[in-house]
N, C-alpha and C. Protein backbone atom coordinates (compact mmCIF):
# COMPACT_ATOMS: atom_id res chain seq x y z
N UNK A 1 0.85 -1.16 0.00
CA UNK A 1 0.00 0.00 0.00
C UNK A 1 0.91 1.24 0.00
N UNK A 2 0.35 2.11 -1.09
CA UNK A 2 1.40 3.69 -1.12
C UNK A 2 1.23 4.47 0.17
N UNK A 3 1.63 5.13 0.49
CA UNK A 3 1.46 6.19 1.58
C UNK A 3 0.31 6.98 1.50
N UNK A 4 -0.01 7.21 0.08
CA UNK A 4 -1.30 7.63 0.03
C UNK A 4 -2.24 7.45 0.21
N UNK A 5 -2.39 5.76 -0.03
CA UNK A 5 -3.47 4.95 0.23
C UNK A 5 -3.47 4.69 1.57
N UNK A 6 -2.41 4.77 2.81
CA UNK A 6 -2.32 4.61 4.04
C UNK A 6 -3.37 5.71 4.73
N UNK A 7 -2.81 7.40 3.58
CA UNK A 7 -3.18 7.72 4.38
C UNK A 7 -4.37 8.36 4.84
N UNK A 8 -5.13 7.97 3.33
CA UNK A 8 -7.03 7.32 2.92
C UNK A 8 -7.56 6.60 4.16
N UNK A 9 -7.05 5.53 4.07
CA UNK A 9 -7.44 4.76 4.92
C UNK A 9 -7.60 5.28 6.86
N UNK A 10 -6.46 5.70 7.19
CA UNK A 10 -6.57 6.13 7.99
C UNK A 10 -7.56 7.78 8.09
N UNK A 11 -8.01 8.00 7.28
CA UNK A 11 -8.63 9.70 7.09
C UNK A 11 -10.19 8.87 7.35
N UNK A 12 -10.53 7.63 6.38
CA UNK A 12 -11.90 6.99 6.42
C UNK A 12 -12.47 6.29 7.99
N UNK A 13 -11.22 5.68 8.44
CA UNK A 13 -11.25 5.09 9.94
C UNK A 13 -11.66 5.70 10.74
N UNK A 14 -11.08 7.55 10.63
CA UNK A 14 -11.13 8.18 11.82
C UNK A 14 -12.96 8.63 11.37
N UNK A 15 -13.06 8.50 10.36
CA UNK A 15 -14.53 8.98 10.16
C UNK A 15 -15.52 8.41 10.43
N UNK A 16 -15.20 6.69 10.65
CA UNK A 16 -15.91 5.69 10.93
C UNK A 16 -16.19 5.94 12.04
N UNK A 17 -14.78 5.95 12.60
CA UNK A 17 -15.29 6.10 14.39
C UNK A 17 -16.07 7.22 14.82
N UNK A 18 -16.00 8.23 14.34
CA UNK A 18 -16.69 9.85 14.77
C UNK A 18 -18.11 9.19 14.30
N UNK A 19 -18.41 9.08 13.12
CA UNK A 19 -19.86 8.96 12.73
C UNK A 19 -20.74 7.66 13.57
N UNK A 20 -20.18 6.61 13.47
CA UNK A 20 -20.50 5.65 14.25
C UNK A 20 -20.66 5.32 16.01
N UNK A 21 -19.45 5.91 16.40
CA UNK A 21 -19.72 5.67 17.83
C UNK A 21 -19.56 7.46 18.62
N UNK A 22 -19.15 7.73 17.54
CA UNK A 22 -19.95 9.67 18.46
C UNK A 22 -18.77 9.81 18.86
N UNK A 23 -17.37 9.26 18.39
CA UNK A 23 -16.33 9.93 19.32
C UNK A 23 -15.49 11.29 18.82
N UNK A 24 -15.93 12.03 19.75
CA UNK A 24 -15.28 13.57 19.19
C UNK A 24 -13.92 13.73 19.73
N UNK A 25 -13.21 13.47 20.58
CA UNK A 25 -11.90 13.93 21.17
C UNK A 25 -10.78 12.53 21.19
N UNK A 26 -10.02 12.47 21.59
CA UNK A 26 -9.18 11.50 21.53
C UNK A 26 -8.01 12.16 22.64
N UNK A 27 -7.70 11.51 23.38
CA UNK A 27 -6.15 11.71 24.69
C UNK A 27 -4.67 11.40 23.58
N UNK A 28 -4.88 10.73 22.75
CA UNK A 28 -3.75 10.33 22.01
C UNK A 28 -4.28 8.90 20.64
N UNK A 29 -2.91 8.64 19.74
CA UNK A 29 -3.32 7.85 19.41
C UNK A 29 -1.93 7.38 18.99
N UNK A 30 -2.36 6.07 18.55
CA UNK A 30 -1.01 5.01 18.57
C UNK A 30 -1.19 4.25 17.03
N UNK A 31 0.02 4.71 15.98
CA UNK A 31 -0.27 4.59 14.12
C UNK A 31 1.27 3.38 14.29
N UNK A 32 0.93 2.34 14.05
CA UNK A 32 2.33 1.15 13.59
C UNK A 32 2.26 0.95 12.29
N UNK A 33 3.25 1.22 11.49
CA UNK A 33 3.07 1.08 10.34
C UNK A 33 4.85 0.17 10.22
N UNK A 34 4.23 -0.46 8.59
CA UNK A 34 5.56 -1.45 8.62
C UNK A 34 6.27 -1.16 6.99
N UNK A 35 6.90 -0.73 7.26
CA UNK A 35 7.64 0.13 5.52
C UNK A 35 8.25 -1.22 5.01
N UNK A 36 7.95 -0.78 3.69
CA UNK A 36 8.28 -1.77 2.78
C UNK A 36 9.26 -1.33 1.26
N UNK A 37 9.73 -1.72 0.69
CA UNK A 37 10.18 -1.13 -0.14
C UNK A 37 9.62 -1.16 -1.71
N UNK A 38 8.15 -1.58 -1.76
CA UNK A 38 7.11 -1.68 -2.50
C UNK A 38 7.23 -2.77 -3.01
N UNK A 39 7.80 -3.95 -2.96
CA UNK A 39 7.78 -5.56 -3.58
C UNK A 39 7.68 -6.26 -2.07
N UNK A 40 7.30 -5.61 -0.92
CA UNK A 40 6.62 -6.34 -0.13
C UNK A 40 8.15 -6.77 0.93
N UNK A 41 9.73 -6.50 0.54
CA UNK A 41 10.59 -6.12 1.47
C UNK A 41 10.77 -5.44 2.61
N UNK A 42 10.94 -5.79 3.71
CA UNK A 42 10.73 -4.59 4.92
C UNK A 42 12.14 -4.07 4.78
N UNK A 43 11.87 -2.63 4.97
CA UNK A 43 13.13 -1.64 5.22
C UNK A 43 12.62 -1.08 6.35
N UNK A 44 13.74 -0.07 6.69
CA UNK A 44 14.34 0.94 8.12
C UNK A 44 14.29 2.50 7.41
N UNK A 45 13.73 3.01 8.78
CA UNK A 45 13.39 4.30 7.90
C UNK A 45 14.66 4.52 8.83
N UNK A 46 15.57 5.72 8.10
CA UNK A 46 16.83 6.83 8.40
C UNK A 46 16.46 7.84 8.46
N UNK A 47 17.39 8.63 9.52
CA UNK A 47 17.25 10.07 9.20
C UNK A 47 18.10 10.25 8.54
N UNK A 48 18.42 11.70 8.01
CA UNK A 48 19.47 12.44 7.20
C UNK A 48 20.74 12.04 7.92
N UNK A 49 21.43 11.76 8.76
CA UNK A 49 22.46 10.73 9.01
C UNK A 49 22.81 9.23 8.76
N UNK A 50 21.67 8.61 8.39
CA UNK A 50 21.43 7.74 8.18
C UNK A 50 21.45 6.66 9.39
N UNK A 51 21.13 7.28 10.72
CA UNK A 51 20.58 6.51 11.47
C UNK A 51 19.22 6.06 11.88
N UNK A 52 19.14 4.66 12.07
CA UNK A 52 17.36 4.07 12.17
C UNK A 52 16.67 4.99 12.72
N UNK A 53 15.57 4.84 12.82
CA UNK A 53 14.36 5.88 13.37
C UNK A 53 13.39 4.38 13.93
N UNK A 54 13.23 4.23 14.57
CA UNK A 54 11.93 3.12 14.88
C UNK A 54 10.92 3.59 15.59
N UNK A 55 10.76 5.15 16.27
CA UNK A 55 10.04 5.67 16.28
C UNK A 55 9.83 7.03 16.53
N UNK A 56 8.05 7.66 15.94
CA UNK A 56 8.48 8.82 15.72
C UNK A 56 7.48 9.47 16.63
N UNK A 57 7.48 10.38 17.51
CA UNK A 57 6.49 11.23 18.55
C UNK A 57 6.10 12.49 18.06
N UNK A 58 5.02 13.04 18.56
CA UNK A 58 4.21 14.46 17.41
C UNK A 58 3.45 14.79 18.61
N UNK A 59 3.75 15.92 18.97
CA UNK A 59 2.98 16.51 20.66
C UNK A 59 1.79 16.96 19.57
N UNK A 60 1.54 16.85 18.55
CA UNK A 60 0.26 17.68 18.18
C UNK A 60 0.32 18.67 16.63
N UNK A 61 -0.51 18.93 16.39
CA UNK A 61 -0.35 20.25 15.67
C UNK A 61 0.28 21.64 16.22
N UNK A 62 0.91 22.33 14.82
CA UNK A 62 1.21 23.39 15.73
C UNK A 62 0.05 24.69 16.23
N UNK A 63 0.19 25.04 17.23
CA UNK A 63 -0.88 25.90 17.76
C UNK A 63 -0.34 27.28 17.67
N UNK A 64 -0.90 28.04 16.58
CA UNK A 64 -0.90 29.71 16.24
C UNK A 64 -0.58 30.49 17.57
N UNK A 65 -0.48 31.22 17.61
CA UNK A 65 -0.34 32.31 18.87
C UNK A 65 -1.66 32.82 19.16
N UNK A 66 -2.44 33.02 17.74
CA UNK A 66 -3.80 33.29 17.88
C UNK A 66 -4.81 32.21 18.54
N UNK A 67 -4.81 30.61 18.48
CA UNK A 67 -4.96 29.46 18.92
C UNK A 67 -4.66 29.16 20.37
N UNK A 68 -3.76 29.56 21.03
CA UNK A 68 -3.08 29.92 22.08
C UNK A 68 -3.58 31.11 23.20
N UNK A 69 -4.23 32.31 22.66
CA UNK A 69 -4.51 33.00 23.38
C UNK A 69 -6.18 33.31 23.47
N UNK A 70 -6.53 32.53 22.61
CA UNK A 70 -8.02 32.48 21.83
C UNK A 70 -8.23 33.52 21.30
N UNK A 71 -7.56 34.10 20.44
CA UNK A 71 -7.76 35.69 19.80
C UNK A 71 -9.02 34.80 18.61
């Protein structure tokens, strides 16, 4: 599956759940994904050093100043 199609899928899921069971907020969420090198090979994602990454943390979107102060 392309990244694109990952990331369909995950856009339709989250819609499932909102429409279906009414859930509006979420505390966090937890995405495992398993990279491949498109013939179904698993690879290692690198950073620009080319050291592994096995995982990646995201406190969120970024929040405006305007978002922040409720302007």
């Amino acid at each position: 599956m392309t990244l694109y199609e990952l990331r369909q899928c995950i856009f339709e899921q989250l819609l499932e759940v909102e429409e279906q069971f009414a859930i509006r907020y979420s505390r966090d969420a937890t995405i495992y994904i398993n990279p491949t090198n498109g013939f179904g090979d698993q690879v290692s994602c690198r950073n620009a050093r080319g050291d592994v990454v096995s995982t990646l943390v995201s406190e969120g979107p970024y929040r405006s100043a305007a978002d922040q102060y409720g302007l």
